[in-house]
Protein backbone atom coordinates (compact mmCIF):
# COMPACT_ATOMS: atom_id res chain seq x y z
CA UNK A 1 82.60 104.84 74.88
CA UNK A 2 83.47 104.62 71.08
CA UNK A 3 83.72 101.76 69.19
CA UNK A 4 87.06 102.63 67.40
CA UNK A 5 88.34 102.11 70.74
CA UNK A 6 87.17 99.06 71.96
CA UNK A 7 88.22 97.77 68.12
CA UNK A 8 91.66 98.24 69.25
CA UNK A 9 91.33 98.05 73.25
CA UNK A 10 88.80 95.09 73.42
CA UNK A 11 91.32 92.30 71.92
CA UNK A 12 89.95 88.30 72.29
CA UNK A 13 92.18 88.93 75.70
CA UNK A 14 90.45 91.40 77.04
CA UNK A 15 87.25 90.13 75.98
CA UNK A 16 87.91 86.91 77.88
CA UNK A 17 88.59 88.53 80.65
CA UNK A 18 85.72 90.54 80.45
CA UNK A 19 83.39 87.48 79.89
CA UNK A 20 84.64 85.54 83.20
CA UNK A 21 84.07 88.72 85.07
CA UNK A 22 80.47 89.65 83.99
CA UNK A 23 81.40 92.68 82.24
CA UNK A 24 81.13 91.74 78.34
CA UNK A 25 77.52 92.12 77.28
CA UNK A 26 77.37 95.55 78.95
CA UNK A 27 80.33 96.30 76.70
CA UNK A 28 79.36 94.65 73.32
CA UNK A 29 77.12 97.46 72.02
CA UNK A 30 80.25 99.70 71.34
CA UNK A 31 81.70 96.65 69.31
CA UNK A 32 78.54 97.24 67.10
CA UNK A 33 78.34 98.96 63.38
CA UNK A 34 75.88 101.18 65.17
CA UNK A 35 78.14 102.77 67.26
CA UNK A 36 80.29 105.99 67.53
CA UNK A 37 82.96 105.83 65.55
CA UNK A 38 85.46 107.96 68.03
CA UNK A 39 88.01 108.41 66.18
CA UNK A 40 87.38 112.15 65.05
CA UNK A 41 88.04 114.90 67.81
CA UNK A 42 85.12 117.10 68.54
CA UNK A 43 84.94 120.34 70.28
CA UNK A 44 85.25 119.10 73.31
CA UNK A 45 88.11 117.37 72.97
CA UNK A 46 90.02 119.46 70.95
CA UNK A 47 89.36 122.41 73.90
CA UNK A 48 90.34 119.61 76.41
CA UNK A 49 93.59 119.49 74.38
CA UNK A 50 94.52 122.90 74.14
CA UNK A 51 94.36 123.68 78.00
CA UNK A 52 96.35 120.90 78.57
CA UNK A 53 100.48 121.45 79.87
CA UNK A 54 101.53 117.92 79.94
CA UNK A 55 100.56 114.06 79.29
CA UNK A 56 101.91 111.06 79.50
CA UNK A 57 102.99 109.27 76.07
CA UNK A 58 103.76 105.31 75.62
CA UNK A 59 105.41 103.78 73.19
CA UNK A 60 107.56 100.12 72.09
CA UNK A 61 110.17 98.83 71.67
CA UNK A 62 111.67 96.52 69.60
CA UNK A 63 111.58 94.32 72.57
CA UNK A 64 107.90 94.44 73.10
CA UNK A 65 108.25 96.31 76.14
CA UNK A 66 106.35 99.78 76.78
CA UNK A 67 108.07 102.63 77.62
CA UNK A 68 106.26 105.86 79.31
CA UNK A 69 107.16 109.38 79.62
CA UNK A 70 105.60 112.62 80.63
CA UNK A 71 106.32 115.26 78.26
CA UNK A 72 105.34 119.17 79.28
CA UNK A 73 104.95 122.41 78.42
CA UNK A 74 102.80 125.89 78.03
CA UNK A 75 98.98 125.17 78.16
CA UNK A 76 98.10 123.92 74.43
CA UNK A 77 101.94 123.04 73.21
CA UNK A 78 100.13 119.78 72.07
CA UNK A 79 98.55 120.95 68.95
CA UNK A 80 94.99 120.21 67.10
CA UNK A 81 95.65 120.29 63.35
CA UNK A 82 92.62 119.05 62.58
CA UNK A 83 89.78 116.67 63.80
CA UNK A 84 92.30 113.71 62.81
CA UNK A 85 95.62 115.26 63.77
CA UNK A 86 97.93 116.57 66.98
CA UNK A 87 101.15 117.68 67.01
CA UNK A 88 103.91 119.07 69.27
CA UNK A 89 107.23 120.16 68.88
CA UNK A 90 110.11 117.79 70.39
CA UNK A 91 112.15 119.49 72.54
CA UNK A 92 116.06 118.73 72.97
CA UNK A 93 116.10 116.71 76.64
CA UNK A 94 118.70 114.05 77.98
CA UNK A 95 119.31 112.91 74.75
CA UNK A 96 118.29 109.28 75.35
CA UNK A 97 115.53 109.16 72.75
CA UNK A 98 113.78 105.60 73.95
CA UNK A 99 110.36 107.65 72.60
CA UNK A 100 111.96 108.36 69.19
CA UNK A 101 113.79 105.00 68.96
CA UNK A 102 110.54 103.06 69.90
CA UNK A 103 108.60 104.89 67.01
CA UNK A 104 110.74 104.28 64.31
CA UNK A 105 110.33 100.65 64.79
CA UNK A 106 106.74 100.59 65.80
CA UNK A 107 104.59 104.30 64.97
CA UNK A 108 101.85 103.63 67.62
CA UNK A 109 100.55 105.62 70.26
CA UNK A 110 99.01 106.28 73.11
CA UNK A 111 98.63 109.50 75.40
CA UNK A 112 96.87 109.79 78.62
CA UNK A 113 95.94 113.77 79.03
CA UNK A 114 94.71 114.53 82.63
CA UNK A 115 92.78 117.37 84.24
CA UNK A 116 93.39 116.68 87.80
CA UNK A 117 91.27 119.65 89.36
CA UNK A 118 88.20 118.59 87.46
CA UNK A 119 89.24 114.88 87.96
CA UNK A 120 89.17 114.33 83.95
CA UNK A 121 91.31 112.18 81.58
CA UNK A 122 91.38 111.73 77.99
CA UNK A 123 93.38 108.62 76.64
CA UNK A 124 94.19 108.63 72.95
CA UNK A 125 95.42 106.27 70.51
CA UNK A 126 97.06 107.22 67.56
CA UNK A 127 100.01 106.64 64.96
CA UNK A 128 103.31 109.28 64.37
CA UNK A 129 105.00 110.30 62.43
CA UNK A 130 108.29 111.97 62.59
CA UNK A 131 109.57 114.96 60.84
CA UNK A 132 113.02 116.34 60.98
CA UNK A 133 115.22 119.13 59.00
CA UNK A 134 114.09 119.83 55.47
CA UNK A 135 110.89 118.05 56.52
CA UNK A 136 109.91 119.72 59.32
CA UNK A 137 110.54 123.41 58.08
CA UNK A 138 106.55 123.30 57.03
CA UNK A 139 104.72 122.23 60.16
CA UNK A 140 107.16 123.80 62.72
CA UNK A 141 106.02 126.74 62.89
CA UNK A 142 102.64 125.70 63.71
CA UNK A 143 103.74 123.71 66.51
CA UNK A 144 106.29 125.73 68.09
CA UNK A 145 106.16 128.82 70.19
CA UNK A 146 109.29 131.26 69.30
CA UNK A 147 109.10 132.75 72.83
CA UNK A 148 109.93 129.07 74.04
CA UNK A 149 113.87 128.80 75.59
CA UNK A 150 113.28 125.50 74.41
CA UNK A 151 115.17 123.93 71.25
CA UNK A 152 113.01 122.12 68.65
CA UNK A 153 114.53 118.79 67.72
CA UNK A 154 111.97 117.79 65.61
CA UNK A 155 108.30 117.48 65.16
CA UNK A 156 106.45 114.68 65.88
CA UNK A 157 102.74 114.60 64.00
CA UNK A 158 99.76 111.82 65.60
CA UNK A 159 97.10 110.60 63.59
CA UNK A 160 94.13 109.53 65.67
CA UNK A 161 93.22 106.27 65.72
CA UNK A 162 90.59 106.32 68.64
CA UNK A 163 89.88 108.43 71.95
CA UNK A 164 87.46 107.62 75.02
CA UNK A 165 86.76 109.61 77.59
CA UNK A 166 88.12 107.39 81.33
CA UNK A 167 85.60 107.47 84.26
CA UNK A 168 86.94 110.12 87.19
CA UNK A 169 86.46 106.92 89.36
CA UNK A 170 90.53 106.73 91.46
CA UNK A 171 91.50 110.37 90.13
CA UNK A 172 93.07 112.91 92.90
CA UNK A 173 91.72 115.93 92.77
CA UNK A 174 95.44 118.14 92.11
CA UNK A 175 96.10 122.08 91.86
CA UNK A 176 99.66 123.38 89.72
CA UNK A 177 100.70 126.48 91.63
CA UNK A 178 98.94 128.66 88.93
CA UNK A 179 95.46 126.56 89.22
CA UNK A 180 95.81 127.01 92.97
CA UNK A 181 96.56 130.52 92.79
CA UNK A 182 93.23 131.79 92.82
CA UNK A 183 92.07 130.47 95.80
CA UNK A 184 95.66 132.19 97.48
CA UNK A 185 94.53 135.15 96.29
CA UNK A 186 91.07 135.02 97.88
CA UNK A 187 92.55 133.82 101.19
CA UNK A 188 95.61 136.93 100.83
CA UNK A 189 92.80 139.33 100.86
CA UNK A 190 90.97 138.05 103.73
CA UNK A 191 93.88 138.34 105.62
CA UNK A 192 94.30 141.70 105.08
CA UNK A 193 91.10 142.59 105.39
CA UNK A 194 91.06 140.76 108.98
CA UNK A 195 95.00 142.64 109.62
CA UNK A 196 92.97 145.74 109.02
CA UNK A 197 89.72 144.68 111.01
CA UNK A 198 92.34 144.20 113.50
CA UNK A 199 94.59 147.20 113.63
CA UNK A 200 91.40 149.59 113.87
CA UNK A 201 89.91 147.89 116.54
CA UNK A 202 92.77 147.71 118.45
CA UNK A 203 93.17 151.67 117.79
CA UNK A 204 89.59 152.18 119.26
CA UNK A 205 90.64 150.35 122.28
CA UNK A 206 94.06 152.16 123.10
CA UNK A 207 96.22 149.02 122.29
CA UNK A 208 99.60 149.10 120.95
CA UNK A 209 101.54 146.78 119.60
């Protein structure tokens, strides 16, 4: 666990909390100078990034309450700029922008990227930054795909402010149609190898069907 994110996770709150339930001491060595910053990506991350097709993004409001959304798309649509920096493209949707409006009162962050077959998540905090017209004519084309049917609205740039990497502990284990695909396509050939098996020993033994 990094310390950049218990700086902003472990508030005098949480750290109560953590105190009456027995769990603070075990945490205060990522509150120390000593620890891992966590608030660069490394390899790992960045590759956890790039084979993602959704996550779920929160932001808030102007009333103080959060609002969460799942945004998707092709494997790696979120984009690593750099060890500091993802991207994506924003997509035109149902046009009720509670994501954009909460950012342009308050510009932080947080995604939750999951990897359900492996039973990994990834949460990340971070501030945006929104670029539109004129502005965006630079960085769009590093963040979206031209063979998208999708519209680009606008591009909306996250500076990292702290990752950690969430025990598997309570995550299903989930397949997408093209992660379970594979395992169709072992079973589809063991069924017709067994049709086969089949038809030729019912030829050897006179049956028809």
């Amino acid at each position: 666990m990094p310390r950049a994110f218990a700086e902003i996770a472990f508030t005098p709150g949480v750290r109560a909390i953590q105190q009456r339930q027995g769990s603070a001491r075990g945490y205060e060595k990522f509150l120390s100078p000593d620890a891992d910053g966590g608030n660069r990506l490394g390899p790992a991350e960045a590759g956890f990034i790039r084979a993602r097709d959704g996550f779920y993004q929160a932001t808030v409001s102007e009333t103080g309450w959060p609002y969460v959304q799942f945004r998707g798309g092709p494997a790696g649509f979120l984009r690593v700029i750099d060890a500091s920096t993802i991207a994506y493209a924003d997509y035109r949707g149902n046009r009720q922008y509670l994501s954009l409006g909460n950012l342009t009162g308050d510009d932080r962050i947080a995604l939750i990227l999951m990897d359900y077959p492996n039973r990994r998540r990834l949460k990340i905090w971070g501030r945006a930054k929104i670029f539109e017209g004129d502005e965006a004519t630079d960085v769009l084309p590093v963040v979206h795909d031209p063979a998208s049917a999708g519209r680009p609205e606008r591009v909306i740039v996250i500076t990292v402010e702290a990752f950690d990497w969430n025990c598997p502990s309570h995550i299903p284990q989930r397949l997408t149609v093209a992660e379970f695909e594979p395992y169709l396509a072992e079973l589809r050939q063991q069924i017709s190898e067994l049709t086969a098996e089949n038809a030729r020993l019912a030829a050897l033994a006179g049956v028809t069907s």
